[in-house]
PDB file of N, CA and C in Angstrom:
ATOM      1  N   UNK A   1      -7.695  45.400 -71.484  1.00  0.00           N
ATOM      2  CA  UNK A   1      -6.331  45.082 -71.206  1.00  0.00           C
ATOM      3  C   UNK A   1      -6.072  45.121 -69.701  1.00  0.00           C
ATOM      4  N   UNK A   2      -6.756  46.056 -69.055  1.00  0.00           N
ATOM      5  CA  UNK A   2      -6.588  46.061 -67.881  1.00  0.00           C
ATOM      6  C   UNK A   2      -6.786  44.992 -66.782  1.00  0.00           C
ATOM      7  N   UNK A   3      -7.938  44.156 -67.592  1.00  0.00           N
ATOM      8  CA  UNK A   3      -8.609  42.994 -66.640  1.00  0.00           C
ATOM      9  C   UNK A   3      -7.586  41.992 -66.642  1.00  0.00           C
ATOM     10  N   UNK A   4      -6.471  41.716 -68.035  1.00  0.00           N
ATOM     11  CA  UNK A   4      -5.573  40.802 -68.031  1.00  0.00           C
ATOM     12  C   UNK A   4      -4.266  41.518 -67.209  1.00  0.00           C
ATOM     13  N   UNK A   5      -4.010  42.765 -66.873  1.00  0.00           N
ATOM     14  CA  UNK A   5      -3.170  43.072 -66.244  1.00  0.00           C
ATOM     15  C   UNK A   5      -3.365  42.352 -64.655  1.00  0.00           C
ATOM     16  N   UNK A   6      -4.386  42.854 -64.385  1.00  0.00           N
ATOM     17  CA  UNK A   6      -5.119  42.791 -62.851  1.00  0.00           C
ATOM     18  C   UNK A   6      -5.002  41.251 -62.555  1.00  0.00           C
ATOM     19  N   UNK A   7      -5.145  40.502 -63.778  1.00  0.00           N
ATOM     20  CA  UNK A   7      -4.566  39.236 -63.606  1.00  0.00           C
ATOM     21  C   UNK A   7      -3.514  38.341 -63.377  1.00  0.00           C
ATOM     22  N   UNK A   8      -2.200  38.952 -64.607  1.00  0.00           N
ATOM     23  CA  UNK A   8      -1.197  38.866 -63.652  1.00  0.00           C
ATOM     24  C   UNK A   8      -0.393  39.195 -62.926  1.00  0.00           C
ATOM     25  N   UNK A   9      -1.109  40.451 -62.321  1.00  0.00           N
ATOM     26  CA  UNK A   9      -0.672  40.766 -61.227  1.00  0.00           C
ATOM     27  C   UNK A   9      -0.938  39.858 -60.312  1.00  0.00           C
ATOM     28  N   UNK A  10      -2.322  39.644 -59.467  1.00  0.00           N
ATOM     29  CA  UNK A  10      -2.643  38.439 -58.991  1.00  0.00           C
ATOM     30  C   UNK A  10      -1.667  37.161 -59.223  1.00  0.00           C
ATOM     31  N   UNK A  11      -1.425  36.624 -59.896  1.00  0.00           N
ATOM     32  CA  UNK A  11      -1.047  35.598 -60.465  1.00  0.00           C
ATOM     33  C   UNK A  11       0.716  35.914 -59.925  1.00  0.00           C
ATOM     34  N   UNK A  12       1.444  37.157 -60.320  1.00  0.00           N
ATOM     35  CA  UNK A  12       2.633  37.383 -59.426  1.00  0.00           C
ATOM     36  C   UNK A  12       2.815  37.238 -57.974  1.00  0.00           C
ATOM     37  N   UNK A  13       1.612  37.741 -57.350  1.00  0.00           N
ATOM     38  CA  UNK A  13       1.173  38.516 -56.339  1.00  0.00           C
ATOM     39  C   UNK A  13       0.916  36.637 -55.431  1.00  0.00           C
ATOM     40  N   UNK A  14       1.039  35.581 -56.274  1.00  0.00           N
ATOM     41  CA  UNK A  14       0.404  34.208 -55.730  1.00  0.00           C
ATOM     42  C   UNK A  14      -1.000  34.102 -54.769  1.00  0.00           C
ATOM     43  N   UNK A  15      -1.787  35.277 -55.790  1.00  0.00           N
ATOM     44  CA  UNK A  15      -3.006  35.147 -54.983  1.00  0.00           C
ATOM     45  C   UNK A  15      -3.651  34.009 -55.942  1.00  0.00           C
ATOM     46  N   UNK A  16      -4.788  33.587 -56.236  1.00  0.00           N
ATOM     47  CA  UNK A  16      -5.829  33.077 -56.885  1.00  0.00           C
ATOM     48  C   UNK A  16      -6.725  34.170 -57.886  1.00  0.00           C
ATOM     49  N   UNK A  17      -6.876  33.700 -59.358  1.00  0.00           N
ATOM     50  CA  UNK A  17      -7.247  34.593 -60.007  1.00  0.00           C
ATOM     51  C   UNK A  17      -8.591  33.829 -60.240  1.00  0.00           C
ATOM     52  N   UNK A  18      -9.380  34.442 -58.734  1.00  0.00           N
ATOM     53  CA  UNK A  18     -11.491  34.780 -59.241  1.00  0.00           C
ATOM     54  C   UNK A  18     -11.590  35.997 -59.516  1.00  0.00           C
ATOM     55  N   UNK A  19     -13.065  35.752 -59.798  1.00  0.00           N
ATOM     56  CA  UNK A  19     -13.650  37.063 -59.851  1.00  0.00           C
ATOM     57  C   UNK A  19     -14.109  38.207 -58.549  1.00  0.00           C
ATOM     58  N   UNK A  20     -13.950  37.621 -57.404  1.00  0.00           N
ATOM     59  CA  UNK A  20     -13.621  38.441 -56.646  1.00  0.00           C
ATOM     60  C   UNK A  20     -12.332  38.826 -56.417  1.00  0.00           C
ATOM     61  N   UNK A  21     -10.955  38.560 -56.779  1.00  0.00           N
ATOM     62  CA  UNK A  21     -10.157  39.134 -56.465  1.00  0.00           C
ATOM     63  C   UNK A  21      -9.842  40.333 -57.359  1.00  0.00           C
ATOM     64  N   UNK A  22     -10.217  39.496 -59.042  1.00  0.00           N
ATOM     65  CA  UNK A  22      -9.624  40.641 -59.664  1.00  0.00           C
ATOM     66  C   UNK A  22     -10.691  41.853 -59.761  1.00  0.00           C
ATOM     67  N   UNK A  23     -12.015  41.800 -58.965  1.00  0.00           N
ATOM     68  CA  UNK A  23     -12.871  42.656 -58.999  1.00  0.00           C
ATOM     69  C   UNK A  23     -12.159  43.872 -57.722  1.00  0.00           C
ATOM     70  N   UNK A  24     -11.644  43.196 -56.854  1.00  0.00           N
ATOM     71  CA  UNK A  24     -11.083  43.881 -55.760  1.00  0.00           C
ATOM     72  C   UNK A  24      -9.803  44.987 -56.569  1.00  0.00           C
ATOM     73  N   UNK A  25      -8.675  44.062 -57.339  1.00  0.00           N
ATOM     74  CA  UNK A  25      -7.868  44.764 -57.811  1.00  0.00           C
ATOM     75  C   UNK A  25      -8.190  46.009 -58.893  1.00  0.00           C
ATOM     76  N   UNK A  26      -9.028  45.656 -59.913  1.00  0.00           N
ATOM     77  CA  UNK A  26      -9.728  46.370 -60.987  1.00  0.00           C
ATOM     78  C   UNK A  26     -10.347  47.604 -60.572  1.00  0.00           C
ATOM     79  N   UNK A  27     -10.992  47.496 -59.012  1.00  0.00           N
ATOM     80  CA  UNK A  27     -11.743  48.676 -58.125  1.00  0.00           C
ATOM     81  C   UNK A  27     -10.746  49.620 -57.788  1.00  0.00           C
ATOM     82  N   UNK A  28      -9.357  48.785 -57.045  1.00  0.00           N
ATOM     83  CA  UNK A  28      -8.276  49.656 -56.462  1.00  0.00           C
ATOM     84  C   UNK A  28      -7.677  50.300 -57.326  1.00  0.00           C
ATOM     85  N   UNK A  29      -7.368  50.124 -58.601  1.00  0.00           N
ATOM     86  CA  UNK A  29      -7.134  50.525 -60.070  1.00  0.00           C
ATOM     87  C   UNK A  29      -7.768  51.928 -60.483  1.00  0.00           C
ATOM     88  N   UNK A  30      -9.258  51.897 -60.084  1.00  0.00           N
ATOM     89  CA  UNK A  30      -9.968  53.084 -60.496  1.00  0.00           C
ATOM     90  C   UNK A  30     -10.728  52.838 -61.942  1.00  0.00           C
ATOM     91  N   UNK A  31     -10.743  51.546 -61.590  1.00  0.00           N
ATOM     92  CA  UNK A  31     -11.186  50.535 -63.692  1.00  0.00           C
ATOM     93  C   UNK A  31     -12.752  50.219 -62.215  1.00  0.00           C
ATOM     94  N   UNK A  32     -13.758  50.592 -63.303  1.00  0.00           N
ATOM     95  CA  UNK A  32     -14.943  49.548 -62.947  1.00  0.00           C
ATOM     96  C   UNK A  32     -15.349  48.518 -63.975  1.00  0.00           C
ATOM     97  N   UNK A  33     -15.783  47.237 -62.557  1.00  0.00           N
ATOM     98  CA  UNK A  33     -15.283  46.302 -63.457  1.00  0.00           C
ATOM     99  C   UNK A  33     -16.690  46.044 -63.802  1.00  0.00           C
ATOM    100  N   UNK A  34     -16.631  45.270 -65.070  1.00  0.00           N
ATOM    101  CA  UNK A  34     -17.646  44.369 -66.085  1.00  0.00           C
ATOM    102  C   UNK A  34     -18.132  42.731 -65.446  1.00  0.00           C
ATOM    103  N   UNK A  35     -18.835  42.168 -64.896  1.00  0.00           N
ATOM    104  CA  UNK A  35     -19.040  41.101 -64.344  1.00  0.00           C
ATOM    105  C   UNK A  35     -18.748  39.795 -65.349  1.00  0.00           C
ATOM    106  N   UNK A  36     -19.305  40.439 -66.647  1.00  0.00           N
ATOM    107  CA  UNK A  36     -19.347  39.031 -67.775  1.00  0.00           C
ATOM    108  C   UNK A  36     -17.953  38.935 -67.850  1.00  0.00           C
ATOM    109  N   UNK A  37     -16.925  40.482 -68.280  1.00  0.00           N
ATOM    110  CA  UNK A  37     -15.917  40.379 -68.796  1.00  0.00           C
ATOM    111  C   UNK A  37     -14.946  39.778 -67.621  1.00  0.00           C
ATOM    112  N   UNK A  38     -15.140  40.176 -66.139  1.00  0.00           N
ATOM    113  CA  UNK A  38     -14.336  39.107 -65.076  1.00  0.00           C
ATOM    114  C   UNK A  38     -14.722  37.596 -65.114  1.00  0.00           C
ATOM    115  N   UNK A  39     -15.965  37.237 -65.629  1.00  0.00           N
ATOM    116  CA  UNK A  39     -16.408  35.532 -65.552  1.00  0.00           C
ATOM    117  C   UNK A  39     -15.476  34.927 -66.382  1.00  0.00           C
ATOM    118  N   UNK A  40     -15.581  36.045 -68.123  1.00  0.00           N
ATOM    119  CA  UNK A  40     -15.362  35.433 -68.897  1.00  0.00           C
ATOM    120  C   UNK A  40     -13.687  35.297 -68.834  1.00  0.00           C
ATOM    121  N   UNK A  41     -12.971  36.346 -68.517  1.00  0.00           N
ATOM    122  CA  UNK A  41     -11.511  35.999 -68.583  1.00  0.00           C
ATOM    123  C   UNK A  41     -11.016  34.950 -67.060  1.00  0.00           C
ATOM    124  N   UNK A  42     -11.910  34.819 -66.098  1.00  0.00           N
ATOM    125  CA  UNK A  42     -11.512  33.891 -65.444  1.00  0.00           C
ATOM    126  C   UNK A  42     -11.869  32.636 -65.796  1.00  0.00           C
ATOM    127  N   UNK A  43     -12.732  32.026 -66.057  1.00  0.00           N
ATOM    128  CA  UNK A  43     -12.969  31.026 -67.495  1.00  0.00           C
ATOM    129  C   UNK A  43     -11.768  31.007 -67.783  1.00  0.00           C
ATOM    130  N   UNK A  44     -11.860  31.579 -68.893  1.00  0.00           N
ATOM    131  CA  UNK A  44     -11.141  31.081 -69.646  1.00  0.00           C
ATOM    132  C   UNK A  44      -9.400  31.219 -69.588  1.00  0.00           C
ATOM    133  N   UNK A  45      -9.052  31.389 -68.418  1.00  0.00           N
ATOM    134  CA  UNK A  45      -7.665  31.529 -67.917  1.00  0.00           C
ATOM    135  C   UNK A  45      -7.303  30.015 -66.675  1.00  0.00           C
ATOM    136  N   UNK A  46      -8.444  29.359 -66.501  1.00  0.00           N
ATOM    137  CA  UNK A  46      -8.249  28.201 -65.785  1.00  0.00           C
ATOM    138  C   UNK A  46      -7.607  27.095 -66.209  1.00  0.00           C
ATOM    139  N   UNK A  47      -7.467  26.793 -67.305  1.00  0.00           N
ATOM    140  CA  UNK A  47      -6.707  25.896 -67.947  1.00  0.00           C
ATOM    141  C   UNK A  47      -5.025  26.757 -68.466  1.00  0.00           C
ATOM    142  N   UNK A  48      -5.013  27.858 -68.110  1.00  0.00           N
ATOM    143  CA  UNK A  48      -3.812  28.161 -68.745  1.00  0.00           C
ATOM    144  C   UNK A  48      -2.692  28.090 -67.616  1.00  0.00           C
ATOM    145  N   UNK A  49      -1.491  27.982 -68.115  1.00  0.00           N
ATOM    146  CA  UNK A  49      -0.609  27.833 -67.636  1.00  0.00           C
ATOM    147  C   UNK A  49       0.263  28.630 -67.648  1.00  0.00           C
ATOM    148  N   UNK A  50       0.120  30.243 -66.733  1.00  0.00           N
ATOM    149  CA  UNK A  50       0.841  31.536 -67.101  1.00  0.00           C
ATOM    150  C   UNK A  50       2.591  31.645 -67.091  1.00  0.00           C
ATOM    151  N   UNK A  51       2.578  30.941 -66.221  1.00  0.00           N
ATOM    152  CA  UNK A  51       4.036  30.773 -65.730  1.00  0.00           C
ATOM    153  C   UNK A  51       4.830  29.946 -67.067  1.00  0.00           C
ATOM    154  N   UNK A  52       4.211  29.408 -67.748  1.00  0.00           N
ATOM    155  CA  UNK A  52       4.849  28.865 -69.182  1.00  0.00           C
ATOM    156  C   UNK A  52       4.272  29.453 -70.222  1.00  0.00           C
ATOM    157  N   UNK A  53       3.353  30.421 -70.230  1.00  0.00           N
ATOM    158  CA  UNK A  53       2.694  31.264 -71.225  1.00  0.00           C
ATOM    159  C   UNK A  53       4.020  32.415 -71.167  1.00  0.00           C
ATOM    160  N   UNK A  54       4.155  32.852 -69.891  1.00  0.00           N
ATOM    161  CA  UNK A  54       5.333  34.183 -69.582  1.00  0.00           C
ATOM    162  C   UNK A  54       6.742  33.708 -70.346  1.00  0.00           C
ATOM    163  N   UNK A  55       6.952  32.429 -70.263  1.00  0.00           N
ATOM    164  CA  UNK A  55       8.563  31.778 -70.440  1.00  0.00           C
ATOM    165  C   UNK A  55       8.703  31.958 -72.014  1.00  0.00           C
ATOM    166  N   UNK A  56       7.250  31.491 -73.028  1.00  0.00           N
ATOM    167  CA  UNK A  56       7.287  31.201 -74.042  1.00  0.00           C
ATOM    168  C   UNK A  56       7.343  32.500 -74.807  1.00  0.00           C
ATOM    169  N   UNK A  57       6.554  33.881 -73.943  1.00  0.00           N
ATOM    170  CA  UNK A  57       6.490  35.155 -74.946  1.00  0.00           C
ATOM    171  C   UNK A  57       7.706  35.616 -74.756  1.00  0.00           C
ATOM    172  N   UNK A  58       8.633  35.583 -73.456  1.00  0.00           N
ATOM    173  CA  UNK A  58      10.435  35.969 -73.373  1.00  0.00           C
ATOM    174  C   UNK A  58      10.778  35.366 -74.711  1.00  0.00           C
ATOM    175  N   UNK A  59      10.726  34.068 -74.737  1.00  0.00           N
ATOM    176  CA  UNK A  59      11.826  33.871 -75.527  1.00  0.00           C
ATOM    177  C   UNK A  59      11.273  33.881 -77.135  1.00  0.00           C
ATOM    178  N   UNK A  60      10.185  34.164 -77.607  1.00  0.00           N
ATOM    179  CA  UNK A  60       9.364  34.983 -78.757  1.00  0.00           C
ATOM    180  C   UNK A  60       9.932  36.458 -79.019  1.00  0.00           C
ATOM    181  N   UNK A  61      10.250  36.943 -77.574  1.00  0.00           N
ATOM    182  CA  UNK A  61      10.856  38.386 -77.557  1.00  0.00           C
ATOM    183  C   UNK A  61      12.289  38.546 -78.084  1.00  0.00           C
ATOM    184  N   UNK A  62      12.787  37.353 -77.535  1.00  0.00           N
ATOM    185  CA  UNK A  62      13.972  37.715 -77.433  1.00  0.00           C
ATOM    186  C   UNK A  62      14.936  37.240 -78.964  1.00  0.00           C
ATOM    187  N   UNK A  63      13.610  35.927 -79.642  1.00  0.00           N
ATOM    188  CA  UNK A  63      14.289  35.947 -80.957  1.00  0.00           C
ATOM    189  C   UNK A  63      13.259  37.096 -81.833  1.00  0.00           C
ATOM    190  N   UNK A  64      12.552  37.827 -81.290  1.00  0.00           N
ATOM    191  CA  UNK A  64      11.891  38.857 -82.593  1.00  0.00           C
ATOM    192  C   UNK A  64      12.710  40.195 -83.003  1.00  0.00           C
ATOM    193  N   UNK A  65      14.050  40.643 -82.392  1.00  0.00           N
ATOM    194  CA  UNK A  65      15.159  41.479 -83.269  1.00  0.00           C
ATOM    195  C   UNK A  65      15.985  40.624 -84.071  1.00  0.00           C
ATOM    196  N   UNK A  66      16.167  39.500 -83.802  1.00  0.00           N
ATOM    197  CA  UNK A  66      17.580  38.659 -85.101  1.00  0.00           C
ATOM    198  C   UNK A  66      16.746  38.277 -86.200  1.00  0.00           C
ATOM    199  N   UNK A  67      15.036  38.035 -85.935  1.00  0.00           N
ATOM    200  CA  UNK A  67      13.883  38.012 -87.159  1.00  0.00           C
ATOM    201  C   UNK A  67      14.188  38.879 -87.637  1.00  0.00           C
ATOM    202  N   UNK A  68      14.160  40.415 -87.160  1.00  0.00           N
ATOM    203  CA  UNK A  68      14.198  41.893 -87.898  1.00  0.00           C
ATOM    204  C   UNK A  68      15.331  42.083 -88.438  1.00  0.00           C
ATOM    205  N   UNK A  69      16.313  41.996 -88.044  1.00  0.00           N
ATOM    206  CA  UNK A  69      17.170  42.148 -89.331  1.00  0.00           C
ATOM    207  C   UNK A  69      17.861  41.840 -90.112  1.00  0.00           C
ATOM    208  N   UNK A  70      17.051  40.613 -91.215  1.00  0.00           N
ATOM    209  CA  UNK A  70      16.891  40.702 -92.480  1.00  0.00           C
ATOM    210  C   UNK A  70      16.502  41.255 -93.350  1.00  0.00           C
ATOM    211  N   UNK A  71      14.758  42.250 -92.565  1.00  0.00           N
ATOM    212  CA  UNK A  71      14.201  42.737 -93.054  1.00  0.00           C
ATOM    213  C   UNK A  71      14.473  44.458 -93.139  1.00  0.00           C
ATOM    214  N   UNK A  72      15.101  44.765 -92.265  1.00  0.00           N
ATOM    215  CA  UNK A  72      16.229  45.478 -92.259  1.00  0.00           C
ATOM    216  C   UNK A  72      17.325  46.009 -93.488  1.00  0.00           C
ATOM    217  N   UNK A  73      18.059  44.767 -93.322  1.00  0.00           N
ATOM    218  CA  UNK A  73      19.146  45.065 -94.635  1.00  0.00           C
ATOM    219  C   UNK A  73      18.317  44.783 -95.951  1.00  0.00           C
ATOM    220  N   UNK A  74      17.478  44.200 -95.918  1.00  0.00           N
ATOM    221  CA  UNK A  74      16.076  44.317 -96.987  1.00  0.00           C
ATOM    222  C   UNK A  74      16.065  45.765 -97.586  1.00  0.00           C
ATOM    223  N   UNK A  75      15.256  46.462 -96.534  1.00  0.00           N
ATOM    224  CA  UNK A  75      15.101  47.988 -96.509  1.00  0.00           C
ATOM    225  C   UNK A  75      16.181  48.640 -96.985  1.00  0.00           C
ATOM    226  N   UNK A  76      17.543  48.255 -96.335  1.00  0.00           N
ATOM    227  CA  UNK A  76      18.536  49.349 -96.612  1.00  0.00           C
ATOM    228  C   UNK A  76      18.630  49.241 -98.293  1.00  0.00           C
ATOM    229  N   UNK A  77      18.711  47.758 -98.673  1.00  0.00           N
ATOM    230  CA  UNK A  77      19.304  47.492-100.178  1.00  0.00           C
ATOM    231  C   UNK A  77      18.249  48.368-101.150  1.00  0.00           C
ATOM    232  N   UNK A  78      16.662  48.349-100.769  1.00  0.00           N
ATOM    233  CA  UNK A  78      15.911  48.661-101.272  1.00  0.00           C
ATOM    234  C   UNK A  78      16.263  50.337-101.855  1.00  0.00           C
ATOM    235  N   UNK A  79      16.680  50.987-100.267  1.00  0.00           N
ATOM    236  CA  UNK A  79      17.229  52.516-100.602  1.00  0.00           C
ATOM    237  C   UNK A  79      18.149  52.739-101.682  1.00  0.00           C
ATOM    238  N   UNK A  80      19.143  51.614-101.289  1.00  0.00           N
ATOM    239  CA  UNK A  80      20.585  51.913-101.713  1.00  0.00           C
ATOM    240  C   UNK A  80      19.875  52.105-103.476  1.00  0.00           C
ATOM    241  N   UNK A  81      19.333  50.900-103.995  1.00  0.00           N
ATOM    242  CA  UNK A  81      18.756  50.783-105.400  1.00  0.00           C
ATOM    243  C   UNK A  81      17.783  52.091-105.774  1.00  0.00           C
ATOM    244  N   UNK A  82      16.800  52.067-105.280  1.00  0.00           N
ATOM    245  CA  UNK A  82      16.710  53.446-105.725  1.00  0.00           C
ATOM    246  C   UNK A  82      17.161  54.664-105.675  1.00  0.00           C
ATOM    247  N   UNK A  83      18.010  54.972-104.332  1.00  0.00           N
ATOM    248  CA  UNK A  83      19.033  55.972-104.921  1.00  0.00           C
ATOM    249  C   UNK A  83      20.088  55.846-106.339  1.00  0.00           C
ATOM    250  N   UNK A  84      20.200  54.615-106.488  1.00  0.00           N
ATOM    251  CA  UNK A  84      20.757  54.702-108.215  1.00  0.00           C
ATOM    252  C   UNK A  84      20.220  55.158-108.878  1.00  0.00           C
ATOM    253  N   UNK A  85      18.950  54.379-108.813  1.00  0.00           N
ATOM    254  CA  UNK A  85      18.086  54.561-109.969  1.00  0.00           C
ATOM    255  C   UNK A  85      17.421  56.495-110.043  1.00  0.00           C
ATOM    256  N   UNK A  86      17.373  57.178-109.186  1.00  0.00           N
ATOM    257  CA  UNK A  86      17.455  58.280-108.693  1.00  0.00           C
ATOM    258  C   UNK A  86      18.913  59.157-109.831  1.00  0.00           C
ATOM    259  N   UNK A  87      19.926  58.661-109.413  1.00  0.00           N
ATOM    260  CA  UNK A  87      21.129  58.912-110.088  1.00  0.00           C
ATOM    261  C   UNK A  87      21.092  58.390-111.572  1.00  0.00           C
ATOM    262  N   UNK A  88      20.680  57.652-111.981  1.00  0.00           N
ATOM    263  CA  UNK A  88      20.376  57.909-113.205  1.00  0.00           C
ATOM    264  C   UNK A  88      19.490  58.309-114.083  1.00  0.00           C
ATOM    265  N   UNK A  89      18.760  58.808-113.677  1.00  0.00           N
ATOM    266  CA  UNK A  89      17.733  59.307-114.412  1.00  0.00           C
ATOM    267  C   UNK A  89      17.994  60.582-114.235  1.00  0.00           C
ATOM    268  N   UNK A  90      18.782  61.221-113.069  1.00  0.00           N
ATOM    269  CA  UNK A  90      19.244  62.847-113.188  1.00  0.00           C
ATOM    270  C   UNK A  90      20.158  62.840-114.246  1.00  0.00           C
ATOM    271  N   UNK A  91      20.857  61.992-114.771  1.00  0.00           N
ATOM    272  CA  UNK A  91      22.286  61.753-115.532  1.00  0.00           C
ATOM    273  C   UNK A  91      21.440  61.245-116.891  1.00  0.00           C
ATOM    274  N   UNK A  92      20.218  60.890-116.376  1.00  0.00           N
ATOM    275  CA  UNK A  92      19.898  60.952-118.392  1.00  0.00           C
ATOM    276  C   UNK A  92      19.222  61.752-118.371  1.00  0.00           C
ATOM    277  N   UNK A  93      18.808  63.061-117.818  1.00  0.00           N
ATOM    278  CA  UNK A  93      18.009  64.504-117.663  1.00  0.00           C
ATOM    279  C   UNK A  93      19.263  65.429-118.398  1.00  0.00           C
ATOM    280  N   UNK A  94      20.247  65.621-117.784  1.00  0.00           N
ATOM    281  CA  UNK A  94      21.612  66.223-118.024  1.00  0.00           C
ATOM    282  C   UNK A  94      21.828  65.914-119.719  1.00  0.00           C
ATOM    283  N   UNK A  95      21.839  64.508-119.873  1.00  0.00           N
ATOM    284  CA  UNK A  95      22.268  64.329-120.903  1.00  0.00           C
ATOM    285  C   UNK A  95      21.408  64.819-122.225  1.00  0.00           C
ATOM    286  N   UNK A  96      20.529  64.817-121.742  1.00  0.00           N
ATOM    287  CA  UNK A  96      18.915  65.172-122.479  1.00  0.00           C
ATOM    288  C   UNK A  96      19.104  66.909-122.879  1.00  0.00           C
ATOM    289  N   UNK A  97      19.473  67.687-121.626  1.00  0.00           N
ATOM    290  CA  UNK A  97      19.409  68.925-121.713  1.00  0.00           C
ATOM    291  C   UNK A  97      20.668  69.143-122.322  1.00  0.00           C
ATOM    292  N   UNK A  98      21.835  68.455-122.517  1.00  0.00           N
ATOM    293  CA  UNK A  98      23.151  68.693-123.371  1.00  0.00           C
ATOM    294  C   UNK A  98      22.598  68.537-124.662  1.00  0.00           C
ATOM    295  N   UNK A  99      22.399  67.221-125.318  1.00  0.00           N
ATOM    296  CA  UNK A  99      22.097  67.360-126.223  1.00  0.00           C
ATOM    297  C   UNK A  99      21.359  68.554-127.043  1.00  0.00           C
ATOM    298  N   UNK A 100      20.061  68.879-126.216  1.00  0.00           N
ATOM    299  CA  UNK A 100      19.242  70.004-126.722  1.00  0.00           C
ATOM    300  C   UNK A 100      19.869  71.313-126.678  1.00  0.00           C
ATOM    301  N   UNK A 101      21.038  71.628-126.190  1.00  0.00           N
ATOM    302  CA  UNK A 101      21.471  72.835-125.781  1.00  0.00           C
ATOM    303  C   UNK A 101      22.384  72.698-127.067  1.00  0.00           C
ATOM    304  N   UNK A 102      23.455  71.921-127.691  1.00  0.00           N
ATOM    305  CA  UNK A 102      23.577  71.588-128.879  1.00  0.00           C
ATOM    306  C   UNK A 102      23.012  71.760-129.735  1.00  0.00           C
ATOM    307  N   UNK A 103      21.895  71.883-129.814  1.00  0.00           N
ATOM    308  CA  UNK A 103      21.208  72.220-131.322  1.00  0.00           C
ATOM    309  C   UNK A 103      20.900  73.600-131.451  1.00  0.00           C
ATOM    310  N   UNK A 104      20.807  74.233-130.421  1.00  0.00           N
ATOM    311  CA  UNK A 104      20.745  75.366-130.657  1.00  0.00           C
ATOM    312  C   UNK A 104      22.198  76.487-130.196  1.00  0.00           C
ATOM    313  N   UNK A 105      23.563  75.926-130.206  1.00  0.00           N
ATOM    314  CA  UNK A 105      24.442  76.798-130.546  1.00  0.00           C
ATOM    315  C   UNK A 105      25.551  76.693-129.470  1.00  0.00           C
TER     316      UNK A 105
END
């Protein structure tokens, strides 16, 4: 995780994200770095387009609480129902132990 941090930092920072820079940043970090794992995430970060990768996870963020609660009042209804169901089965326990208390006097 760190190597993608070190990245966009760089990438804030409007440096160029090689493998010597983020080897420089990753060092100053106190992270030693992996050579394959700097090739491979600079690879494969050359075709990306962070600055519209960043725009697209905001606004992923920003609709993922009005997603949540449906699932939410989901949950609550779920409680609400078994607390009935909770309440009645104490109320046919009661009724159970009336009856039996009846037969004997």
């Amino acid at each position: 995780m760190e190597y993608v941090y070190g990245a966009l930092l760089l990438h804030s920072a409007g440096k160029d994200i090689d493998v010597e820079n983020l080897k420089k940043v990753l060092a100053e970090a106190g992270v030693k770095p992996d050579d394959a794992r700097l090739k491979s995430l600079v690879d494969s970060l050359k075709e990306v387009k962070i600055d519209e990768v960043l725009k697209n996870a905001a606004a992923v963020a920003l609709a993922a609480p009005a997603a949540a609660a449906p699932a939410e009042k989901k949950k609550e209804e779920k409680k609400k129902e078994e607390h009935k169901e909770e309440k009645k089965e104490e109320a046919n326990e009661e009724e159970a132990l009336a009856g039996l208390s009846s037969l004997f006097g």
